[in-house]
Protein backbone atom coordinates (compact mmCIF):
# COMPACT_ATOMS: atom_id res chain seq x y z
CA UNK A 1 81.92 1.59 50.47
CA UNK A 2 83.76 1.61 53.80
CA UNK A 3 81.22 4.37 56.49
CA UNK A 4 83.21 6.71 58.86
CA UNK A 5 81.87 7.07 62.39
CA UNK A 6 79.47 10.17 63.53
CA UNK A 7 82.03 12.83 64.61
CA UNK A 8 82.44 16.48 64.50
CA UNK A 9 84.96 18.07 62.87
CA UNK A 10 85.83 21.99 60.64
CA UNK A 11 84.84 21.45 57.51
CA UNK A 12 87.50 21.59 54.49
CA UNK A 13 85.43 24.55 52.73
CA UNK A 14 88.05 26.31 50.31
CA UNK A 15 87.80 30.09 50.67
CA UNK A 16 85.49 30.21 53.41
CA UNK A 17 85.33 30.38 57.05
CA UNK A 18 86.34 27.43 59.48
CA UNK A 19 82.80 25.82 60.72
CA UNK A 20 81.92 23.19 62.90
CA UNK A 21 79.51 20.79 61.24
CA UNK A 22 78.71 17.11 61.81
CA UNK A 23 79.92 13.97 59.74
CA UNK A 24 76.77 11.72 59.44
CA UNK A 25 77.21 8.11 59.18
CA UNK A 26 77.26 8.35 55.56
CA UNK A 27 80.60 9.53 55.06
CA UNK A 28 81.55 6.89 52.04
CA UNK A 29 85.46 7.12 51.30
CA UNK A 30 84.78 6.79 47.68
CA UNK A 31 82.36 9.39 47.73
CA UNK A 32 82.48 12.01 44.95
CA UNK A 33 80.13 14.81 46.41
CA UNK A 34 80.08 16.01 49.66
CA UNK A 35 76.04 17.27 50.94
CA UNK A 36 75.31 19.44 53.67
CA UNK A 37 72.12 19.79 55.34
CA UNK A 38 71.42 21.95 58.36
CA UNK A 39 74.73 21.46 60.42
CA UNK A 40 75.38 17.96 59.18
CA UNK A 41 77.19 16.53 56.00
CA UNK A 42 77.37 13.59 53.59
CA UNK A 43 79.86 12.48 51.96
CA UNK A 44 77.88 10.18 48.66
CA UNK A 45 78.37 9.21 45.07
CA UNK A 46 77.16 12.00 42.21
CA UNK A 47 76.35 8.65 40.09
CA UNK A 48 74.12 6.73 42.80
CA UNK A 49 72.21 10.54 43.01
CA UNK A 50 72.30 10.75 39.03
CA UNK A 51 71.03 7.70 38.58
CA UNK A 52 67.82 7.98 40.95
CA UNK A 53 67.32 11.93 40.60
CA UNK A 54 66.70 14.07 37.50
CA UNK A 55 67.09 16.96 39.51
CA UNK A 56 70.59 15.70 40.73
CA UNK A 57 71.39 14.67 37.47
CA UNK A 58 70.89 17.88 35.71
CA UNK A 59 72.85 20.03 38.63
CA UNK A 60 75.47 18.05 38.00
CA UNK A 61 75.46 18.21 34.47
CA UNK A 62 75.84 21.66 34.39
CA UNK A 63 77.96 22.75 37.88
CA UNK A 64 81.57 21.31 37.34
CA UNK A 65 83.80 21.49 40.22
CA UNK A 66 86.38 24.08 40.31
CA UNK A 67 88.94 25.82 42.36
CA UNK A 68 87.05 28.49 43.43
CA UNK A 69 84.08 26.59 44.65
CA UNK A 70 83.53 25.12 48.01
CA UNK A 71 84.92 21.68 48.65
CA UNK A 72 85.07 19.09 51.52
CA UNK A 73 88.27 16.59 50.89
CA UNK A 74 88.53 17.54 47.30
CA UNK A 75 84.58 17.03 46.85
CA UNK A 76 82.06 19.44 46.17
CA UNK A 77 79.84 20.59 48.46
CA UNK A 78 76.07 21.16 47.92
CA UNK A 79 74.03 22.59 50.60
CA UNK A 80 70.61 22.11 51.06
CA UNK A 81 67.60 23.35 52.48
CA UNK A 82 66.24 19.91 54.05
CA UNK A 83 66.64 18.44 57.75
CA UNK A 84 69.26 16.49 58.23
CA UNK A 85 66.90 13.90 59.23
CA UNK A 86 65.05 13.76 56.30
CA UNK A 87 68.24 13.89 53.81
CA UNK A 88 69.41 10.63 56.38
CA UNK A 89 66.11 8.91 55.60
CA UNK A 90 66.71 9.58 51.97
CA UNK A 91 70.05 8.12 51.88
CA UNK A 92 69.43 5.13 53.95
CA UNK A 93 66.38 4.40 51.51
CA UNK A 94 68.94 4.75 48.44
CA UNK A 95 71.84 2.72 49.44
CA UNK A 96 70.19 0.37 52.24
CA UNK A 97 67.03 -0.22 50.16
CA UNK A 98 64.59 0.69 53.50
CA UNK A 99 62.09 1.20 51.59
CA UNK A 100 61.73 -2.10 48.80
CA UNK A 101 61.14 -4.30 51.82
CA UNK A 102 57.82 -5.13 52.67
CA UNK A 103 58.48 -4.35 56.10
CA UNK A 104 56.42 -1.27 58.44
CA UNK A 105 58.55 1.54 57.96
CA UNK A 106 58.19 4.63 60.41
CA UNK A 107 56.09 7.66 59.61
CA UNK A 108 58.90 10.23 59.66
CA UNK A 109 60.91 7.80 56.78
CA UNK A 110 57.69 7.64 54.20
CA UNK A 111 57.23 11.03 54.95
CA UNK A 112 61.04 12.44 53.94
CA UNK A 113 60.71 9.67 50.89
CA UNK A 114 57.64 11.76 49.55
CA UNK A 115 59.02 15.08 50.30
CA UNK A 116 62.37 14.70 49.11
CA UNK A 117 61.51 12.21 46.56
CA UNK A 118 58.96 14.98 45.03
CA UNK A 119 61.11 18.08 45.58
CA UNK A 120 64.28 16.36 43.88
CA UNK A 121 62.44 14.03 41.76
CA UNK A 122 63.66 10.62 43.54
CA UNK A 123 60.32 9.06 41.29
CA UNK A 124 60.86 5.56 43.15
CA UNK A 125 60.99 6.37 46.85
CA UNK A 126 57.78 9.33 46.21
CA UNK A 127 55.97 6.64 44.33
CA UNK A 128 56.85 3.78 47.17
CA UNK A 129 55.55 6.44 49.70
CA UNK A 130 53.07 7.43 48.28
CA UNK A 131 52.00 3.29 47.50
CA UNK A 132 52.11 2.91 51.07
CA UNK A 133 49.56 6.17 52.09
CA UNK A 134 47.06 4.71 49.12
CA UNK A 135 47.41 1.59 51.13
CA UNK A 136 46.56 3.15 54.50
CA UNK A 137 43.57 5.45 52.61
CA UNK A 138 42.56 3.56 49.82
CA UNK A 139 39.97 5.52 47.10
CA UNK A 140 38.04 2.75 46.15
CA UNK A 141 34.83 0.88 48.95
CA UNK A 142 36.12 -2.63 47.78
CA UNK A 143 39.46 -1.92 49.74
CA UNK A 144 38.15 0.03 52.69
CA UNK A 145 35.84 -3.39 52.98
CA UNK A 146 39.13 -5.49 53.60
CA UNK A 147 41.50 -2.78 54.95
CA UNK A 148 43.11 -4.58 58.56
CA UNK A 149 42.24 -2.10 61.96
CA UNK A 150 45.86 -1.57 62.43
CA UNK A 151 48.50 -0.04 60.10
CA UNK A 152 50.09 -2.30 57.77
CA UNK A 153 52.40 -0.57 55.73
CA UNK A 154 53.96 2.28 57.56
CA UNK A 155 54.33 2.12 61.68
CA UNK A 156 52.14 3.49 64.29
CA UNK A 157 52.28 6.15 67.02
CA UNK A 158 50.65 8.76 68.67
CA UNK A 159 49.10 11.50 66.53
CA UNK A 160 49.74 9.06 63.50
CA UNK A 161 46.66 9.93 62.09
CA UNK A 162 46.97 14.20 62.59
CA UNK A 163 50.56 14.02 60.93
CA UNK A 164 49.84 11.91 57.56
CA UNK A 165 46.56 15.06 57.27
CA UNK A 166 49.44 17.55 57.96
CA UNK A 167 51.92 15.73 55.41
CA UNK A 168 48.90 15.15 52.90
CA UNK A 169 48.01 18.61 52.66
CA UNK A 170 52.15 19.67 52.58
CA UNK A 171 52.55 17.56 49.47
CA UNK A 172 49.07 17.48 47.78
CA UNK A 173 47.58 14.00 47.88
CA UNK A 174 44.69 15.15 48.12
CA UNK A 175 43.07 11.55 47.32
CA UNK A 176 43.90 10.14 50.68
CA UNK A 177 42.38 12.94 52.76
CA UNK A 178 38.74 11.88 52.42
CA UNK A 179 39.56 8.40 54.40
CA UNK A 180 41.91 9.97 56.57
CA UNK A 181 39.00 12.98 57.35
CA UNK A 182 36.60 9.95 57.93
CA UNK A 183 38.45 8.29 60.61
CA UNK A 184 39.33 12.11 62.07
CA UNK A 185 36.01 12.62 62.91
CA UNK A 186 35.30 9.33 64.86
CA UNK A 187 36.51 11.06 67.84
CA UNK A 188 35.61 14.53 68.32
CA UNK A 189 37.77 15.37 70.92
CA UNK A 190 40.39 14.99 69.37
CA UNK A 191 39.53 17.27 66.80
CA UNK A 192 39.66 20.14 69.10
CA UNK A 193 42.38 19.46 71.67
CA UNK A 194 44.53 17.50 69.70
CA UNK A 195 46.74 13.76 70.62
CA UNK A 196 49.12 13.83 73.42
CA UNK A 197 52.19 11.93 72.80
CA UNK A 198 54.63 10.39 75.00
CA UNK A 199 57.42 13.14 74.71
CA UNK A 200 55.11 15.80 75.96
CA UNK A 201 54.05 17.30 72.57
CA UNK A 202 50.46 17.31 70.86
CA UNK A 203 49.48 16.06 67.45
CA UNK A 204 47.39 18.68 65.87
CA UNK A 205 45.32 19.95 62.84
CA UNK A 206 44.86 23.21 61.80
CA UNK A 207 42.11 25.20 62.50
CA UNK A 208 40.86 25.18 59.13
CA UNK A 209 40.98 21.75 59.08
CA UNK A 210 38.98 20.95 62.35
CA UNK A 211 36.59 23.08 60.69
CA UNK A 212 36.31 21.14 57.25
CA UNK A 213 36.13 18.04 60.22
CA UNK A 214 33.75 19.40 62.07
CA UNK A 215 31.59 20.16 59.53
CA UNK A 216 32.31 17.07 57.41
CA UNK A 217 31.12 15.57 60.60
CA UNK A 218 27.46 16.91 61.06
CA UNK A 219 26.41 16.41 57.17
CA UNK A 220 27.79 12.58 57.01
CA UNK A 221 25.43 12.35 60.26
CA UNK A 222 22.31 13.55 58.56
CA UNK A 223 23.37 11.80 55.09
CA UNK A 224 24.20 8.47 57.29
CA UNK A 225 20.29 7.97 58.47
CA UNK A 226 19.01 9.13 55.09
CA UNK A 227 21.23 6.36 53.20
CA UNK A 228 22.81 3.35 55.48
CA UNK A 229 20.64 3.28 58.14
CA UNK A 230 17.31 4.85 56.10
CA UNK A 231 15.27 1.14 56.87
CA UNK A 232 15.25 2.03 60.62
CA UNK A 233 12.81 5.07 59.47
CA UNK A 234 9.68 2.76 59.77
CA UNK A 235 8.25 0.32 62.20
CA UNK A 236 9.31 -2.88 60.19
CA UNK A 237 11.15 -3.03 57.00
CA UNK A 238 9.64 -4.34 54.19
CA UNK A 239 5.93 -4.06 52.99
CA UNK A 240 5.52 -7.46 52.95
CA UNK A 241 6.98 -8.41 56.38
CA UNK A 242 5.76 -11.64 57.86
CA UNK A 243 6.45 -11.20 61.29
CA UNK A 244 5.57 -7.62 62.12
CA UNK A 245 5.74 -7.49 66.24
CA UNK A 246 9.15 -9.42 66.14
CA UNK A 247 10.48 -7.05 62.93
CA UNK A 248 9.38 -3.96 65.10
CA UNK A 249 10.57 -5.25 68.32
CA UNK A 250 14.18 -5.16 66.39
CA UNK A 251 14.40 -2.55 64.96
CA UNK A 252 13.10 -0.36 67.93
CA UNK A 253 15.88 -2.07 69.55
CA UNK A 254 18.64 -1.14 66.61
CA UNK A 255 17.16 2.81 66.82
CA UNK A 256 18.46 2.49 70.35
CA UNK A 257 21.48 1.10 69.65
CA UNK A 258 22.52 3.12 66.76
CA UNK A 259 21.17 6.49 68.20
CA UNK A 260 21.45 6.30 71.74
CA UNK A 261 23.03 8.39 73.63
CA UNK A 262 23.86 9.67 70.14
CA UNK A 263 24.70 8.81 66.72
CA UNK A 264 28.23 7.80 65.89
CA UNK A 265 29.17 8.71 62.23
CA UNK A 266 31.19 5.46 62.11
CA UNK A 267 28.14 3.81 61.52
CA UNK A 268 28.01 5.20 57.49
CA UNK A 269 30.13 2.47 56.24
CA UNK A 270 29.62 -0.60 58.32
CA UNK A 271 28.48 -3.68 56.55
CA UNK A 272 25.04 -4.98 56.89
CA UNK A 273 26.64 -8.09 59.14
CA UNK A 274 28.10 -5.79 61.29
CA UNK A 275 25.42 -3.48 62.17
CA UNK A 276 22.27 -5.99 62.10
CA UNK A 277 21.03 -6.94 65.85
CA UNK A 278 18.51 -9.15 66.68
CA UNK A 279 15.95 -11.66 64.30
CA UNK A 280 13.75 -10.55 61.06
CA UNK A 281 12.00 -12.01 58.68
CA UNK A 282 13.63 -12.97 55.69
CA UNK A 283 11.57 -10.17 53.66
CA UNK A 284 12.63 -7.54 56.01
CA UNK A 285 16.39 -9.31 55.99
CA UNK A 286 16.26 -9.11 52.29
CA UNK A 287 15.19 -5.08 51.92
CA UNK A 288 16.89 -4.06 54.89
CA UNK A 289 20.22 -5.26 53.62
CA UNK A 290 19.86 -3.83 49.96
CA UNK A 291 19.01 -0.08 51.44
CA UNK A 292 21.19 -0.65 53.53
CA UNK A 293 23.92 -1.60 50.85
CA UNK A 294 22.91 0.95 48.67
CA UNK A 295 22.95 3.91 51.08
CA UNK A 296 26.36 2.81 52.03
CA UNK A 297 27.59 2.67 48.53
CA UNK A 298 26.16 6.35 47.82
CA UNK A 299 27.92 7.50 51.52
CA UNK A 300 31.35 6.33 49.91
CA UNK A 301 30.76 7.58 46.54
CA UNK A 302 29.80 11.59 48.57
CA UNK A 303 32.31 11.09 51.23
CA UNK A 304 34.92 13.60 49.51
CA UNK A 305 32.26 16.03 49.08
CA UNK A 306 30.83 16.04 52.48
CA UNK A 307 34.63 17.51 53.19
CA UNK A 308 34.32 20.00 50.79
CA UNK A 309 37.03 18.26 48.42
CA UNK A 310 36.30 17.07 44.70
CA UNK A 311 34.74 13.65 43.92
CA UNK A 312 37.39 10.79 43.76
CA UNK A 313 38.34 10.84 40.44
CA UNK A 314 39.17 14.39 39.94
CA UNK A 315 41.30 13.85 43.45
CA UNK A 316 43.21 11.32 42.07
CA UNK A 317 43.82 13.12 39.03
CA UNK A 318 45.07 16.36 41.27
CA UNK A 319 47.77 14.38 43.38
CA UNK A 320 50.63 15.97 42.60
C-alpha cells in the first residue's frame, strides 16, 4: 500500500465540472474508493471501511459503481460532510493503528474517533475514545481517589478542559460531564472569560453552561460544609474529646484555613489526610475522619445533581 505525496491536482469526476481539490497523504494505489471531504480526497480500500463500519458496509452494499456516477481514477467517489481533518484522524487510526497504543493521543484525534466513529458506526475507535474520556472523568469515587493530576490518556493543552465539555455535550456522554463540571468550577474566572491559548483564540463554554457552572458552584459550597467539612461546625469534634483546648485550638485554625479569604469548592472531595492540619486527640481523629468520610461519599454520590444532570447510573445508561 504504496502513499502518494500531498499535491493538488483536477479531479477525474466523470460528467462533472473540472475542480481543484487536494490529494491527502492517503492516496493508496490499490485503493478501491476514492473519499472526499471538504476540498480534500482519499483514495482507501471499500473492504478496510467494510470491515470496521456498518454504515460503510451497507452503502456499499447497495451503491454499485457505474458509468454515470462520479469517479476519481476509475474509483468511486463519496463525498462527505466531515473536515478533512477529522476524516485524516480517522484514517490514520484505521490503517496506522493510532489509537490501540497506549500512548497520549491529542484531543482533536479522540475527538474525530468519537464523532466519526459514532456517526458512521466505526464501534472500535468510538469505544477507544470514549475508554479514554471515562479514564479522564471516571463515574465511580474509588477512581477519582487514584486518578494522576495530569492527563494520562489523551494530551494536554490550553482550553483542554472547555473543549472535552463542548465535545461531551456534541456527542452525549453525558456521564463524564459531572467530573469535568467539578474541575470547571475550581476556577471561576475562567468560567466567565474563558482560556486563552497560544494562537490567539479562547476556549469557551456556552452560556448555558457557565450557568449550570455557576450554579453547580454555589450549592456544592453550601452542601461541602454540611457534609465533608460538617466536624468544623463545633468547637472540638467528638463528645468525648480528651484534649479540648488543643482540639479547639485546631480546628479554629482549619476554619481559617478552609474558609479564609473564602471557601474553595475543591475542598468537597479531598481525603481526610489531605485536608487535616494540626494535632487531635485520637477521639476527635477518629469522628472527625468518619464525617468527614461520609460527607464526602454523599458529595460524590449528589455531584451530578448539584449540575442539574441525572444521578450516575441513569447517566451512564443515557451515553449515547
Amino acid at each position: 500500500m504504496k502513499r502518494r505525496r500531498t499535491d493538488s491536482l483536477h479531479s477525474e469526476v466523470t460528467g462533472g465540472p473540472l475542480v481543484t481539490v487536494s490529494r491527502s497523504s492517503f492516496w493508496l494505489e490499490d485503493g478501491s474508493v476514492v473519499l472526499q471531504a471538504e476540498s480534500t480526497q482519499f483514495k482507501v480500500h471499500r473492504t478496510i471501511l467494510s470491515r470496521h463500519s456498518s454504515v460503510f458496509k451497507d452503502m456499499f452494499a447497495i451503491v454499485r459503481p457505474s458509468e454515470s456516477e462520479p469517479s476519481v481514477e476509475g474509483c468511486p467517489l463519496v463525498h462527505l460532510s466531515d473536515s478533512a481533518q477529522d476524516v485524516t484522524y480517522l484514517l490514520e487510526a484505521l490503517y496506522d493503528q493510532t489509537c490501540t497504543s497506549r500512548r497520549v493521543l491529542p484531543f482533536p484525534v479522540v475527538a474525530a474517533m468519537l464523532r466519526l466513529g459514532t456517526k458512521y458506526d466505526f464501534n472500535a475507535l468510538r469505544e477507544e475514545a470514549l475508554l479514554r474520556l471515562r479514564s479522564e472523568f471516571p463515574s465511580s469515587l474509588e477512581e477519582w481517589e487514584v486518578l494522576p493530576s495530569n492527563y494520562t490518556h489523551i494530551q494536554d493543552h490550553d482550553g483542554i478542559l472547555f473543549d472535552i465539555i463542548n465535545l461531551a455535550l456534541e456527542q452525549g456522554i453525558g456521564s463524564i460531564l459531572p467530573m469535568a463540571y467539578y474541575l470547571c468550577i475550581q476556577d471561576f474566572d475562567d468560567i466567565l472569560n474563558g482560556i486563552p491559548r497560544e494562537d490567539g483564540t479562547t476556549a469557551r463554554i456556552p452560556p448555558e453552561v457557565q450557568r449550570t457552572c455557576i450554579l453547580g458552584r454555589e450549592k456544592i459550597l453550601v452542601a461541602q460544609a454540611e457534609n465533608t467539612l460538617s466536624w468544623l461546625d463545633n468547637d472540638y469534634i467528638s463528645l468525648t474529646c480528651s484534649e479540648r483546648e488543643v482540639c479547639k485550638a485546631t480546628c479554629a485554625s482549619l476554619v481559617r484555613w478552609v474558609y479564609k479569604p473564602q471557601a474553595h469548592p475543591g475542598r468537597s472531595l479531598e481525603k481526610w489526610s489531605q485536608l487535616s492540619k494540626g494535632p487531635l486527640c485520637p477521639m476527635c481523629t477518629v469522628d472527625g475522619k468518619e464525617t468527614h468520610e461520609t460527607g464526602r461519599r454523599a458529595m460524590w454520590d449528589m455531584m451530578p445533581v448539584y449540575f442539574g444532570l441525572p444521578p450516575w447510573e441513569e447517566l451512564k445508561d443515557l451515553d449515547r
